[in-house]
Protein backbone atom coordinates (compact mmCIF):
# COMPACT_ATOMS: atom_id res chain seq x y z
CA UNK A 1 99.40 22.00 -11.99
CA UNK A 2 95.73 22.87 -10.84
CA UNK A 3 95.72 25.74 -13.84
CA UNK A 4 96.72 22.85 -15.81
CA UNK A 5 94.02 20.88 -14.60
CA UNK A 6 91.37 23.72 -14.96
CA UNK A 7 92.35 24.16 -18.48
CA UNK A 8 91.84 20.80 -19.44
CA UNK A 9 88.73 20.28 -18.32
CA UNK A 10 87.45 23.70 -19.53
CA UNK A 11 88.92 22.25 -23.06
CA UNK A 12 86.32 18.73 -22.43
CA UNK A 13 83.23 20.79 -21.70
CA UNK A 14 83.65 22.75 -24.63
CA UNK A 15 84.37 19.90 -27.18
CA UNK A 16 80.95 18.39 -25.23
CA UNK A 17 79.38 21.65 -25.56
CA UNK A 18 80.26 21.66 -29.23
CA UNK A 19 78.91 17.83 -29.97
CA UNK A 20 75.67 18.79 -27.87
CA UNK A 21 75.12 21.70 -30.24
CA UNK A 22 75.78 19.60 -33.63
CA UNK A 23 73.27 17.12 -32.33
CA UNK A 24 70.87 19.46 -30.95
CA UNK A 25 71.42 21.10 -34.72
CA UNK A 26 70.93 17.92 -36.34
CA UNK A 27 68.15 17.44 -34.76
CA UNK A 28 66.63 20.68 -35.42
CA UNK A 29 67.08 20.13 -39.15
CA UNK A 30 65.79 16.77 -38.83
CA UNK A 31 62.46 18.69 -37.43
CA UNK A 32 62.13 20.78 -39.79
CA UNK A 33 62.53 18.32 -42.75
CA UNK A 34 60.34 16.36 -41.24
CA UNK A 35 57.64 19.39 -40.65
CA UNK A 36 58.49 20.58 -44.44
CA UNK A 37 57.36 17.35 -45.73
CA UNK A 38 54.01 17.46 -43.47
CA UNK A 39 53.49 20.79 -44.70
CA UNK A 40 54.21 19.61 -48.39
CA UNK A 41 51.46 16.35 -47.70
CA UNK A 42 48.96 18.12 -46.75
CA UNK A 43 49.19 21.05 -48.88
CA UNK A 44 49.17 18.35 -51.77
CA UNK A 45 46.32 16.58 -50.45
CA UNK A 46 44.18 19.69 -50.08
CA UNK A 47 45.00 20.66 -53.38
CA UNK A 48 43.71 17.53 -55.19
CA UNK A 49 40.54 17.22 -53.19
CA UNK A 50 39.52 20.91 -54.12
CA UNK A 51 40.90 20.35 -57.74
CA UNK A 52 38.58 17.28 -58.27
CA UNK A 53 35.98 19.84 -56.32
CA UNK A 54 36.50 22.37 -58.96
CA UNK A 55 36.78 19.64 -61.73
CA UNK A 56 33.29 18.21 -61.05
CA UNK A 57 31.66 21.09 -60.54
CA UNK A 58 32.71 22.70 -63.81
CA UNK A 59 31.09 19.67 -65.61
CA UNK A 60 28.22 19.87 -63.75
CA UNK A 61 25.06 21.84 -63.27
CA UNK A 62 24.06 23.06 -60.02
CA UNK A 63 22.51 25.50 -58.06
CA UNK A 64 23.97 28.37 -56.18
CA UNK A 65 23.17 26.86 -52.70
CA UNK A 66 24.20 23.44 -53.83
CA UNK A 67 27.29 24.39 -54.72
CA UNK A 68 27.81 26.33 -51.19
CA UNK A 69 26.85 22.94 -49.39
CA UNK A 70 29.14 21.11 -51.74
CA UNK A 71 32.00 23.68 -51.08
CA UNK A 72 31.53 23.51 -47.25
CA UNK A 73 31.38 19.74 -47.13
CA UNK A 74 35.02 19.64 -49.09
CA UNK A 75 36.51 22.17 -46.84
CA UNK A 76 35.54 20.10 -44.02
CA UNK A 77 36.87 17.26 -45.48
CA UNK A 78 40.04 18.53 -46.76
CA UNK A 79 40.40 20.26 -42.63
CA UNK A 80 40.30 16.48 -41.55
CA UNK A 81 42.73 15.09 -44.37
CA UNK A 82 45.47 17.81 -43.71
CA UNK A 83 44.61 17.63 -39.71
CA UNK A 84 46.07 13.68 -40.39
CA UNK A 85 48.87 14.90 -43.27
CA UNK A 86 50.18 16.82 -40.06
CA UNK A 87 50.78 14.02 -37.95
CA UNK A 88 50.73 10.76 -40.22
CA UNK A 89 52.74 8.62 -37.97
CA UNK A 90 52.40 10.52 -34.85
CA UNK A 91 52.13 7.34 -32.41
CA UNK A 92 54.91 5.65 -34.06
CA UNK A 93 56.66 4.47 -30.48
CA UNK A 94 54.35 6.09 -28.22
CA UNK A 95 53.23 4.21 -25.31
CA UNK A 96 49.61 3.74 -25.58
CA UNK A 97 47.31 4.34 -22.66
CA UNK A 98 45.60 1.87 -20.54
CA UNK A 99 42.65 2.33 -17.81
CA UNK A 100 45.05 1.43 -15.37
CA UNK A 101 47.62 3.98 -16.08
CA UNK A 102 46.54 6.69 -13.63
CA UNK A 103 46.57 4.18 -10.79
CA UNK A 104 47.59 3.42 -8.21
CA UNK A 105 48.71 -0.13 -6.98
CA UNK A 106 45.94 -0.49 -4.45
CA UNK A 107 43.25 -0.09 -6.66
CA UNK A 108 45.06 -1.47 -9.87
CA UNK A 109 43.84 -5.08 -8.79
CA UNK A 110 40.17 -3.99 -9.18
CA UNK A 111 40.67 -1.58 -12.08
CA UNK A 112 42.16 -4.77 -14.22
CA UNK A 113 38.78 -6.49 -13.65
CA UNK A 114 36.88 -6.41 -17.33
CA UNK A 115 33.72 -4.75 -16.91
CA UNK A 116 31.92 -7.03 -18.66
CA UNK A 117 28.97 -8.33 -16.87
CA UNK A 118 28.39 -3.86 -16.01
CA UNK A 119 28.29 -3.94 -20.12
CA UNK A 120 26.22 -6.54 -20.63
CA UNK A 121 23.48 -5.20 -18.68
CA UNK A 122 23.63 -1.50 -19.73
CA UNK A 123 23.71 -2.56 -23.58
CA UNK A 124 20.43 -4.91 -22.80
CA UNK A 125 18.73 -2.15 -20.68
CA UNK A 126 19.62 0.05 -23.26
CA UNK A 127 18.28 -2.38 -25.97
CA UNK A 128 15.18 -3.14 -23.83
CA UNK A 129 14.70 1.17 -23.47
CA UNK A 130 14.49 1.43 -27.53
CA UNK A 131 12.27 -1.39 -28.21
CA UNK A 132 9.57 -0.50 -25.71
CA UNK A 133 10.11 3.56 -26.56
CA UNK A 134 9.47 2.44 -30.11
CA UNK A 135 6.23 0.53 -29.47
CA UNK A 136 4.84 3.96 -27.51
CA UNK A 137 6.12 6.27 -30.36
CA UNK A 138 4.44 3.83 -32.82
CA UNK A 139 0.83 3.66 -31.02
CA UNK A 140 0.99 7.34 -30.11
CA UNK A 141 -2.08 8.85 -31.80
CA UNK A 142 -3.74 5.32 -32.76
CA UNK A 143 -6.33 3.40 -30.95
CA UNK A 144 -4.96 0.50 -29.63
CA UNK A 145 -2.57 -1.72 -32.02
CA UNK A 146 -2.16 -4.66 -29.77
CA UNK A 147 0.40 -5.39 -27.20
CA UNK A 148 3.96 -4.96 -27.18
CA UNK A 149 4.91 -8.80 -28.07
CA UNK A 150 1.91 -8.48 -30.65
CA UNK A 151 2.67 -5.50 -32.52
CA UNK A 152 6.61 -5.94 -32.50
CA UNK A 153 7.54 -7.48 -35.75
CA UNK A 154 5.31 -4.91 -37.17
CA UNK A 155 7.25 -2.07 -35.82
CA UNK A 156 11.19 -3.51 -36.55
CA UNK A 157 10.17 -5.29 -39.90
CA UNK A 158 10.83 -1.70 -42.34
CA UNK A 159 13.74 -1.01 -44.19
CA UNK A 160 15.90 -3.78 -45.59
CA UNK A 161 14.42 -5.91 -42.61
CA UNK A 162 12.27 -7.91 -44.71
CA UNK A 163 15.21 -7.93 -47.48
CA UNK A 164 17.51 -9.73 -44.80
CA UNK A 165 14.71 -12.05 -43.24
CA UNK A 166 13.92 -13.11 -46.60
CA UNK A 167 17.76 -14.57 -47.43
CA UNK A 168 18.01 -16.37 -44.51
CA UNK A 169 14.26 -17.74 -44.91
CA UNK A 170 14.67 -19.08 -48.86
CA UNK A 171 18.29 -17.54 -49.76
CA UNK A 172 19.62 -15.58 -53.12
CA UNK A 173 16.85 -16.34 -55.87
CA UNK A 174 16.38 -15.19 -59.19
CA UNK A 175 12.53 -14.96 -59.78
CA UNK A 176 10.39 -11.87 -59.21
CA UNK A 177 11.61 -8.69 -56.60
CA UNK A 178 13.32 -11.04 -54.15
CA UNK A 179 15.88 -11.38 -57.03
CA UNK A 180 16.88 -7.56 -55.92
CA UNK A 181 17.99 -9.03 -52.59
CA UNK A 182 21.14 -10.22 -53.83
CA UNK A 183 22.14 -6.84 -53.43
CA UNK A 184 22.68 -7.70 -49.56
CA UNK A 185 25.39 -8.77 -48.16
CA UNK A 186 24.94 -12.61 -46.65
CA UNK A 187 26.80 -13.19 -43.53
CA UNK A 188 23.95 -11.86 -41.15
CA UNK A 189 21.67 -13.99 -42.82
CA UNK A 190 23.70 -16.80 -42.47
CA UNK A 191 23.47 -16.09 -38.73
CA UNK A 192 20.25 -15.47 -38.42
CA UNK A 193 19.76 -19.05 -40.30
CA UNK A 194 22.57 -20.58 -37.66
CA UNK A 195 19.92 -19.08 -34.38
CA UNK A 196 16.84 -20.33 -36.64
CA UNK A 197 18.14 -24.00 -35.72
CA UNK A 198 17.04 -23.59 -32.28
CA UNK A 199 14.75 -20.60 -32.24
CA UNK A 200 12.71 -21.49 -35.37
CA UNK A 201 11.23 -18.14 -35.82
CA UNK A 202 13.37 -16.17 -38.75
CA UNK A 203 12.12 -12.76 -36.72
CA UNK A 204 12.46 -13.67 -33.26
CA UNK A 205 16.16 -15.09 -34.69
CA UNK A 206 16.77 -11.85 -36.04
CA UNK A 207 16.06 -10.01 -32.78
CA UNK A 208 18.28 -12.55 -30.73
CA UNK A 209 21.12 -12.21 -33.34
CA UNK A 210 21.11 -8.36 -32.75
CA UNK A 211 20.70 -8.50 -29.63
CA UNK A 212 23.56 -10.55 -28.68
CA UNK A 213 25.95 -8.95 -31.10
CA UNK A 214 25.27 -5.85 -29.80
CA UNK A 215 25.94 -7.14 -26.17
CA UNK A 216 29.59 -8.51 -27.89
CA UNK A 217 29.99 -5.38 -29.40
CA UNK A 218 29.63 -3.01 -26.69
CA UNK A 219 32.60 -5.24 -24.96
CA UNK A 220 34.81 -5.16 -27.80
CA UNK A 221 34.06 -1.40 -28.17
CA UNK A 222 35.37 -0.74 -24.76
CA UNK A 223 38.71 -2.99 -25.11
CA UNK A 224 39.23 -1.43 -28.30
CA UNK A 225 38.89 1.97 -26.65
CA UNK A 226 40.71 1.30 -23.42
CA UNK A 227 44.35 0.07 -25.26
CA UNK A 228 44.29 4.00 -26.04
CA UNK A 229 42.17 5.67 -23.43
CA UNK A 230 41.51 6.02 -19.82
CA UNK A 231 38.86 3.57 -18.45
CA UNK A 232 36.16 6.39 -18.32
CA UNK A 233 36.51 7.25 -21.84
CA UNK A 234 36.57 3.99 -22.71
CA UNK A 235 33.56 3.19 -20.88
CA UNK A 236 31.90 6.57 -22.53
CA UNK A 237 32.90 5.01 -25.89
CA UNK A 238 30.41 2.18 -25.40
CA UNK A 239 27.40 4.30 -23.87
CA UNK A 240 27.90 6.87 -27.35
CA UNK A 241 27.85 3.71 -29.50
CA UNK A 242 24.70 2.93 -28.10
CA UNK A 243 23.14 6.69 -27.80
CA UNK A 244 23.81 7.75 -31.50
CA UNK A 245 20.87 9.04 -33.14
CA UNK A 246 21.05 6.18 -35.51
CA UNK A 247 22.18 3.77 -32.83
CA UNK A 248 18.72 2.24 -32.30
CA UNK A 249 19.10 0.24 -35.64
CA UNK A 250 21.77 -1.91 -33.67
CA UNK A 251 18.20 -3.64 -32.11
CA UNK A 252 16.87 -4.03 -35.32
CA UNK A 253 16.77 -7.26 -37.22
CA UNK A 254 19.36 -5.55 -39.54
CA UNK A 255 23.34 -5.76 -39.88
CA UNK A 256 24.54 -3.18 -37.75
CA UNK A 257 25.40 -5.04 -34.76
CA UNK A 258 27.11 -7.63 -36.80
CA UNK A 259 29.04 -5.64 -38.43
CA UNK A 260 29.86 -2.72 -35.14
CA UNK A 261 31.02 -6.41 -33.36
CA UNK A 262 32.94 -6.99 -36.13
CA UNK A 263 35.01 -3.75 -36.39
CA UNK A 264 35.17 -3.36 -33.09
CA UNK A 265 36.80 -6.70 -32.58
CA UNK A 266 39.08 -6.14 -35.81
CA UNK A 267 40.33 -2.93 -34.08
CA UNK A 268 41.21 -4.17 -31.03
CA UNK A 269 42.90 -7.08 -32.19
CA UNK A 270 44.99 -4.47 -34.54
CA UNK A 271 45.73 -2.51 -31.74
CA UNK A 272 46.88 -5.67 -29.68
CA UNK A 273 49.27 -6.33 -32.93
CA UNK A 274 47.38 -9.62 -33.62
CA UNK A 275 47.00 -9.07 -37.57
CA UNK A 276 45.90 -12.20 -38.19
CA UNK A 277 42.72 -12.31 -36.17
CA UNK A 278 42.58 -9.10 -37.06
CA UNK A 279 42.11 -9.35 -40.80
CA UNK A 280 39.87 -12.78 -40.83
CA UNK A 281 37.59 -10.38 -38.63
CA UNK A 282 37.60 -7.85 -40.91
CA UNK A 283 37.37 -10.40 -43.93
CA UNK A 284 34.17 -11.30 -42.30
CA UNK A 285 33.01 -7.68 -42.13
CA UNK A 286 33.33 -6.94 -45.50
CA UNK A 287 31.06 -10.42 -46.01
CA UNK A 288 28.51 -8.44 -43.74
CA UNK A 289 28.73 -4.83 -45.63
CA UNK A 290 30.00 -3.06 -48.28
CA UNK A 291 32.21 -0.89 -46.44
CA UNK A 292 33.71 -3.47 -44.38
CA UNK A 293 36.74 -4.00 -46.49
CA UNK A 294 37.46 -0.52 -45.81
CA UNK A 295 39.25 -1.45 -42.09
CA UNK A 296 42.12 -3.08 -44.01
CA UNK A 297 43.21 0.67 -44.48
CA UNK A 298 43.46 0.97 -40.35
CA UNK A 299 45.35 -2.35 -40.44
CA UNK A 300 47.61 -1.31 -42.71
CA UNK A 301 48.47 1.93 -41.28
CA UNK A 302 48.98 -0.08 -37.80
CA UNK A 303 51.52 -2.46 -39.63
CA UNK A 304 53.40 0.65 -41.56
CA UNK A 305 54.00 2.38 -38.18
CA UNK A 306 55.29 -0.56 -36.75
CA UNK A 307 57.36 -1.24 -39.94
CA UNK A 308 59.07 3.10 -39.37
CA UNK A 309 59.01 1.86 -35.55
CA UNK A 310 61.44 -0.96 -36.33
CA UNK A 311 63.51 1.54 -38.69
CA UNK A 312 63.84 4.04 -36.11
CA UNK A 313 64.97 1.26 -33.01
CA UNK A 314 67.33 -0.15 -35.73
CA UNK A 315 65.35 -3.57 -35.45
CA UNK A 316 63.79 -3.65 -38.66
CA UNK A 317 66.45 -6.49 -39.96
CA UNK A 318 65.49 -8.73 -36.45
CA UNK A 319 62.03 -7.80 -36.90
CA UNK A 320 61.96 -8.09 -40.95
CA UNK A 321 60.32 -11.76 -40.92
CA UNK A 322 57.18 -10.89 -38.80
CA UNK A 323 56.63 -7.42 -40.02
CA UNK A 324 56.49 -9.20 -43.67
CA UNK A 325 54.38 -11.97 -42.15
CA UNK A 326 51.67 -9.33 -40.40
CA UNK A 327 51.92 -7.46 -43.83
CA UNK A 328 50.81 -10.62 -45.86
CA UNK A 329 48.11 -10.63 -43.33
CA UNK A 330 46.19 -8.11 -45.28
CA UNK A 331 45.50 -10.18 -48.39
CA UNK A 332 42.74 -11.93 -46.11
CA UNK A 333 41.03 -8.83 -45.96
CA UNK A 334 39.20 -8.55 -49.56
CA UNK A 335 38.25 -12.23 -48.71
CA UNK A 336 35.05 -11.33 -47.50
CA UNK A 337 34.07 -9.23 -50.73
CA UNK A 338 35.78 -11.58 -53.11
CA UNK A 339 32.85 -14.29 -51.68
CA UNK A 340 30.33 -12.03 -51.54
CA UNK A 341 31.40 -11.87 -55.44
CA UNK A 342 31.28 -15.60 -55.98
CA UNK A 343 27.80 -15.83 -54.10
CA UNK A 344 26.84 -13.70 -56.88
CA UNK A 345 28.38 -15.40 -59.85
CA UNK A 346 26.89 -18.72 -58.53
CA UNK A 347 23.54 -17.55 -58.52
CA UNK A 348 23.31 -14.94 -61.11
CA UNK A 349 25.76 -16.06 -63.62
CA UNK A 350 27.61 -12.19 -63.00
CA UNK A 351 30.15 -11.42 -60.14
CA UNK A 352 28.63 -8.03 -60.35
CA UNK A 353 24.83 -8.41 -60.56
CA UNK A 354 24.58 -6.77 -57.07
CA UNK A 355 25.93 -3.33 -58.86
CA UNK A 356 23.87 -3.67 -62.08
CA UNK A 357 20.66 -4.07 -59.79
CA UNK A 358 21.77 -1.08 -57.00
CA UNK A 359 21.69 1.33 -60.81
CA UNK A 360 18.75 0.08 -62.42
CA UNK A 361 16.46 -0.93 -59.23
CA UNK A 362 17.50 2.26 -56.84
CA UNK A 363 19.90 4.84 -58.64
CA UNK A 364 22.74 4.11 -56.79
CA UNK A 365 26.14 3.93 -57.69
CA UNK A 366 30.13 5.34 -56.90
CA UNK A 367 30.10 9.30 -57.02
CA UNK A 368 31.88 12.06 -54.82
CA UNK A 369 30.55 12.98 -51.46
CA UNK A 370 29.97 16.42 -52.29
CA UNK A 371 28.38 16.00 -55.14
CA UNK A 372 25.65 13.34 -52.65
CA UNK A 373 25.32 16.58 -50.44
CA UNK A 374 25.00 19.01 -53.89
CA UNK A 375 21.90 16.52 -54.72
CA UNK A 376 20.33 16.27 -50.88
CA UNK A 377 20.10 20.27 -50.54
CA UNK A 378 18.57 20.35 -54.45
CA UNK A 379 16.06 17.48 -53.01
CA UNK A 380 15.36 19.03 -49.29
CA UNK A 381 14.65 22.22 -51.05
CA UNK A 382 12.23 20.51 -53.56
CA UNK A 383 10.65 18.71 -50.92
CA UNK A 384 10.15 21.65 -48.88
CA UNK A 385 8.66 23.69 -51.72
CA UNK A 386 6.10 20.66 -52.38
CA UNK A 387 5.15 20.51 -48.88
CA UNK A 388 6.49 17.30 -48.42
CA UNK A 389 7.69 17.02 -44.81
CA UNK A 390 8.24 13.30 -44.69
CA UNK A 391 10.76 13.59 -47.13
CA UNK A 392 12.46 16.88 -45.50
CA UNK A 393 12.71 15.64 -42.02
CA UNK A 394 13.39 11.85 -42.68
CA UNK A 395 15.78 12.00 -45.26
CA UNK A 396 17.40 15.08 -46.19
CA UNK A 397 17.83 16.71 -43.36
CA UNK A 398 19.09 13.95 -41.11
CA UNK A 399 21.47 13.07 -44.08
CA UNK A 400 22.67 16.26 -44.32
CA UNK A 401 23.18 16.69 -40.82
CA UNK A 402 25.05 13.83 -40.05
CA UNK A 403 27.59 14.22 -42.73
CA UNK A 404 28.74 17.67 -41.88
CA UNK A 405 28.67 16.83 -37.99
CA UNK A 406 30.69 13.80 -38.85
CA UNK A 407 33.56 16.15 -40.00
CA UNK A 408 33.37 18.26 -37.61
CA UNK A 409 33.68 15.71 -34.78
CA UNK A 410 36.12 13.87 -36.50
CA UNK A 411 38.25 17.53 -36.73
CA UNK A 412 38.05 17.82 -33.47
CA UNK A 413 39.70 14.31 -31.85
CA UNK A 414 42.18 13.99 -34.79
CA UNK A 415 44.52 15.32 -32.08
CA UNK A 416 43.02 12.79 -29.43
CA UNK A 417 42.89 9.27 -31.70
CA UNK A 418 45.76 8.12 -33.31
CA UNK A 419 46.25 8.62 -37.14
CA UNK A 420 45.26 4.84 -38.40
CA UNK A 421 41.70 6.07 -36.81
CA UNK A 422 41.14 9.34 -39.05
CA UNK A 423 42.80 7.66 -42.30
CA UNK A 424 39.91 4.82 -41.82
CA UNK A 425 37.31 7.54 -41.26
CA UNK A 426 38.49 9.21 -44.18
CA UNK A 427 38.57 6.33 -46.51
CA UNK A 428 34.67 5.33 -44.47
CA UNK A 429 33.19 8.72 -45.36
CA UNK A 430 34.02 8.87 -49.21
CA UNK A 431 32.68 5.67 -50.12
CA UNK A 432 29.78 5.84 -47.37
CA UNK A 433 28.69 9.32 -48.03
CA UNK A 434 29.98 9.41 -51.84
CA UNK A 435 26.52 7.45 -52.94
CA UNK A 436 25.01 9.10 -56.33
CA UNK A 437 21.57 8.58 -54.44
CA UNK A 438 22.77 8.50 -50.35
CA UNK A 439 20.04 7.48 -48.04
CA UNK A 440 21.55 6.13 -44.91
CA UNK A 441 23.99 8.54 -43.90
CA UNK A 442 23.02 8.39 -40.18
CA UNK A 443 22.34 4.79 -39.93
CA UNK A 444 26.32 4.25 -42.16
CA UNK A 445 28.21 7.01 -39.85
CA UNK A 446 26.59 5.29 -36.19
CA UNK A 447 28.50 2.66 -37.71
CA UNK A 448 31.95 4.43 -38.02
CA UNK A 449 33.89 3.50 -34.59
CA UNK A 450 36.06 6.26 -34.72
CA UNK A 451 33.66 8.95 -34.89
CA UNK A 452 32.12 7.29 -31.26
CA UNK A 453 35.80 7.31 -30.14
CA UNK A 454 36.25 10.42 -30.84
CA UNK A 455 33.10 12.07 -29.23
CA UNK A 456 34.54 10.09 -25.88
CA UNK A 457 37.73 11.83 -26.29
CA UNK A 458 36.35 15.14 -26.42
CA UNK A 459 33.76 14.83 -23.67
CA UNK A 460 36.21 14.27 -20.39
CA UNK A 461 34.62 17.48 -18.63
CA UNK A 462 31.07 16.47 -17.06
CA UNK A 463 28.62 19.22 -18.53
CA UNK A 464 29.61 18.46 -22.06
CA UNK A 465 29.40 14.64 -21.38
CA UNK A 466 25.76 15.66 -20.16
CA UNK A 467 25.25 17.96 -22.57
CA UNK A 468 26.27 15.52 -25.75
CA UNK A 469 24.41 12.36 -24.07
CA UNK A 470 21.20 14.94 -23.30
CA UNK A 471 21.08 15.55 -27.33
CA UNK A 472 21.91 12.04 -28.59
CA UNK A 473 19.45 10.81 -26.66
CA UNK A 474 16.68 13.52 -27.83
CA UNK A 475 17.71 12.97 -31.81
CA UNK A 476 18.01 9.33 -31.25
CA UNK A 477 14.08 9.37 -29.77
CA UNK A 478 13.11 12.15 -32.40
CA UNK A 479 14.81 9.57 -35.53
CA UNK A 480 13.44 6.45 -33.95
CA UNK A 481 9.58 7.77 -33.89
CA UNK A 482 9.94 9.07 -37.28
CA UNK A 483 11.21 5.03 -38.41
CA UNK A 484 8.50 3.31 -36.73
CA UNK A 485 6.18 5.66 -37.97
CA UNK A 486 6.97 5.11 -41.95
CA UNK A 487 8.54 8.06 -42.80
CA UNK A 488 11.35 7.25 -44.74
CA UNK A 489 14.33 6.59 -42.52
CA UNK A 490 16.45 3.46 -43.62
């Protein structure tokens, strides 16, 4: 009877066994289907980027050395697109990180307390730093130019300052070269108009308008950062936004604070799943810049993993009416553009005046980001050979340089950030960067969230923390004398 007994159950554990190996078997295959097809994605995607490469530079002219910067730029680029190919939908049911994770319960209570107020004060400290280190880099080497107050809308009025202070002061007209300022987005003007009710100084309006969007920016930067991150990342996330080299512009009477606020606040209400807030905030990004729009593709990745998240929990048919309701949400998004379109057509009689007047008044227009680094070596070089150092060290280089170390620091947290973060980047970088005639790249990249997440990610260890603020903080100095100064940083 107990031989009986022994044979029996010997008989269960191996039909178990068996079922445990088809499953572990099925699982195995489903693996490597699933790596196959990664494998297949980004293979494809690499080869289409370096065909167009190939394509364009066939039909084009350039130098040796152009070419190698063009070449390098791609490879770069294509390291970041197949870096995402390889995990596309990587945080599809993956619990995402909080500061309060690593705690414990006495100290949870205090850990949940916002650090708001600690924000506030660093970003206006921080704010208050830049304005009086420009006014001693701009009278450096000049006999007195008048106090600080005095001298101040002198030394933040450069760039498209004026072009911005001018909307709000007499709007879109058609007459003389204010008619090129239609090539500006409006909603910051319109705020700076809203402040000029009570303020009644366009400038000083200006100044409070970036001043206090950069104060609600640096707290939506850190919620955005802490639904994925530990606390001190998070909390590194908003002193990066503010160290950038380019960062400094975020004081200036120009949209970057605006539009950070914005995208910080559209990302952390994506990341929250509230779509709808979500894409009315990025609506009214796109109404502040061109590359605004350009967060509906983070949105939309958020929604399609929660869409294969459904699938895989066997919920989709529950969850079918709301996943199609935060789906629809994304028509909202080219809202902001579509307006800025209409503005257009209302007072120039064209819906695209704006990109008749970027060609004819400034040579810009849609091109291929290598090609925009093939023409910045061609005109560093030139401007090297002619002597002209105010060219070489305000423009091309800093352009230069910030596009390849964009790459490079987006390469390395694509393993940190979750994949809707490097598909935005990507989609960011080739319009941003793909300008026939870029001159902004610093100033457009500071303004690329995940590239600050991702330098917070990568900095946990406390030399390179030190070491990355040390040099932010020198390039952001060495950029912000070279802007008050009038060499041509915009």
């Amino acid at each position: 009877m107990m031989a009986k007994y022994r044979i029996i159950k010997i008989r269960r554990n191996m039909a178990f066994s068996c079922k445990q190996v088809v499953s572990v078997e099925k699982l195995c295959y489903t693996l490597s289907m699933d790596k196959r097809w990664k494998t297949i994605t980004a293979s494809a995607f690499a080869l289409i980027v370096a065909a167009v490469f190939i394509w364009r530079t066939l039909s084009a002219e350039q130098t040796l050395s152009a070419l190698i910067c063009g070449g390098a730029m791609t490879v770069l680029f294509i390291a970041v697109g197949v870096a995402l190919c390889m995990r596309p939908f990587e945080a599809v049911g993956a619990a995402a990180l909080s500061p309060d994770d690593m705690l414990g319960p006495r100290s949870l209570r205090r850990a949940r307390r916002h650090p708001w107020a600690e924000i506030a004060l660093f970003v206006l400290l921080s704010r208050a730093v830049v304005l009086i280190a420009a006014y001693i880099l701009y009278s450096y080497g000049k006999t007195y130019p008048g106090g600080l107050w005095d001298t101040l809308e002198d030394v933040w009025t450069r760039s498209d300052s004026a072009s911005y202070l001018g909307i709000a002061e007499r709007w879109y007209v058609t007459e003389g070269d204010p008619r090129f300022h239609i090539v500006f987005f409006p909603l910051y003007p319109c705020v700076i108009w809203l402040f000029n009710l009570a303020l009644n100084n366009t400038f000083v309006s200006a100044m409070a308008v970036s001043a206090v969007m950069s104060i609600i920016a640096g707290i939506f930067i850190y919620e955005a950062a802490a639904v994925d991150m530990q606390r001190e990342a998070a909390l590194r996330s908003v002193k990066y936004a503010f160290a950038m080299p380019a960062a400094f512009f975020m004081a200036a009477p120009m949209t970057e604070a605006l539009f950070i606020m914005l995208s910080a606040a559209a990302i952390y209400f994506t990341r929250r799943k509230k779509y709808l807030i979500a894409c009315v905030l990025a609506a009214l990004s796109g109404f502040t810049r061109s590359v605004g729009g350009l967060m509906i593709v983070f949105i939309a990745w958020e929604i399609t993993e929660d869409f294969i998240s459904a699938y895989k929990n066997s919920t989709l048919k529950e969850d079918k009416r709301r996943l199609v309701l935060n789906a629809l949400c994304l028509l909202l998004v080219p809202l902001g553009l579509i307006g800025y379109l209409y503005i257009n057509y209302s007072v120039t009689g064209d819906a695209f005046t704006f990109m008749r007047y970027q060609k004819e008044h400034w040579s810009q227009g849609f091109g291929f980001f290598f090609e925009a680094a093939e023409t910045q070596l061609n005109a560093a070089v030139s401007a090297a050979k002619r002597g002209e150092s105010a060219l070489l060290w305000g423009l091309w280089i800093p352009n230069l340089l910030a596009s390849f170390a964009a790459l490079i620091l987006m390469r390395m947290g694509t393993k940190r950030l979750r994949p809707s973060y490097t598909a935005y980047f990507l989609a960011y970088f080739v319009v941003a960067c793909g300008a026939t005639w870029l001159l902004s790249a610093p100033r457009y990249l500071t303004a690329c969230l995940p590239l600050t997440f991702s330098i917070a990610a990568n900095t946990d260890e406390r030399k390179y923390d030190i070491a990355v603020t040390a040099v932010c903080i020198l390039l952001q100095l060495a950029y912000l004398g070279m802007y008050v100064n009038g060499l041509y940083v915009y």
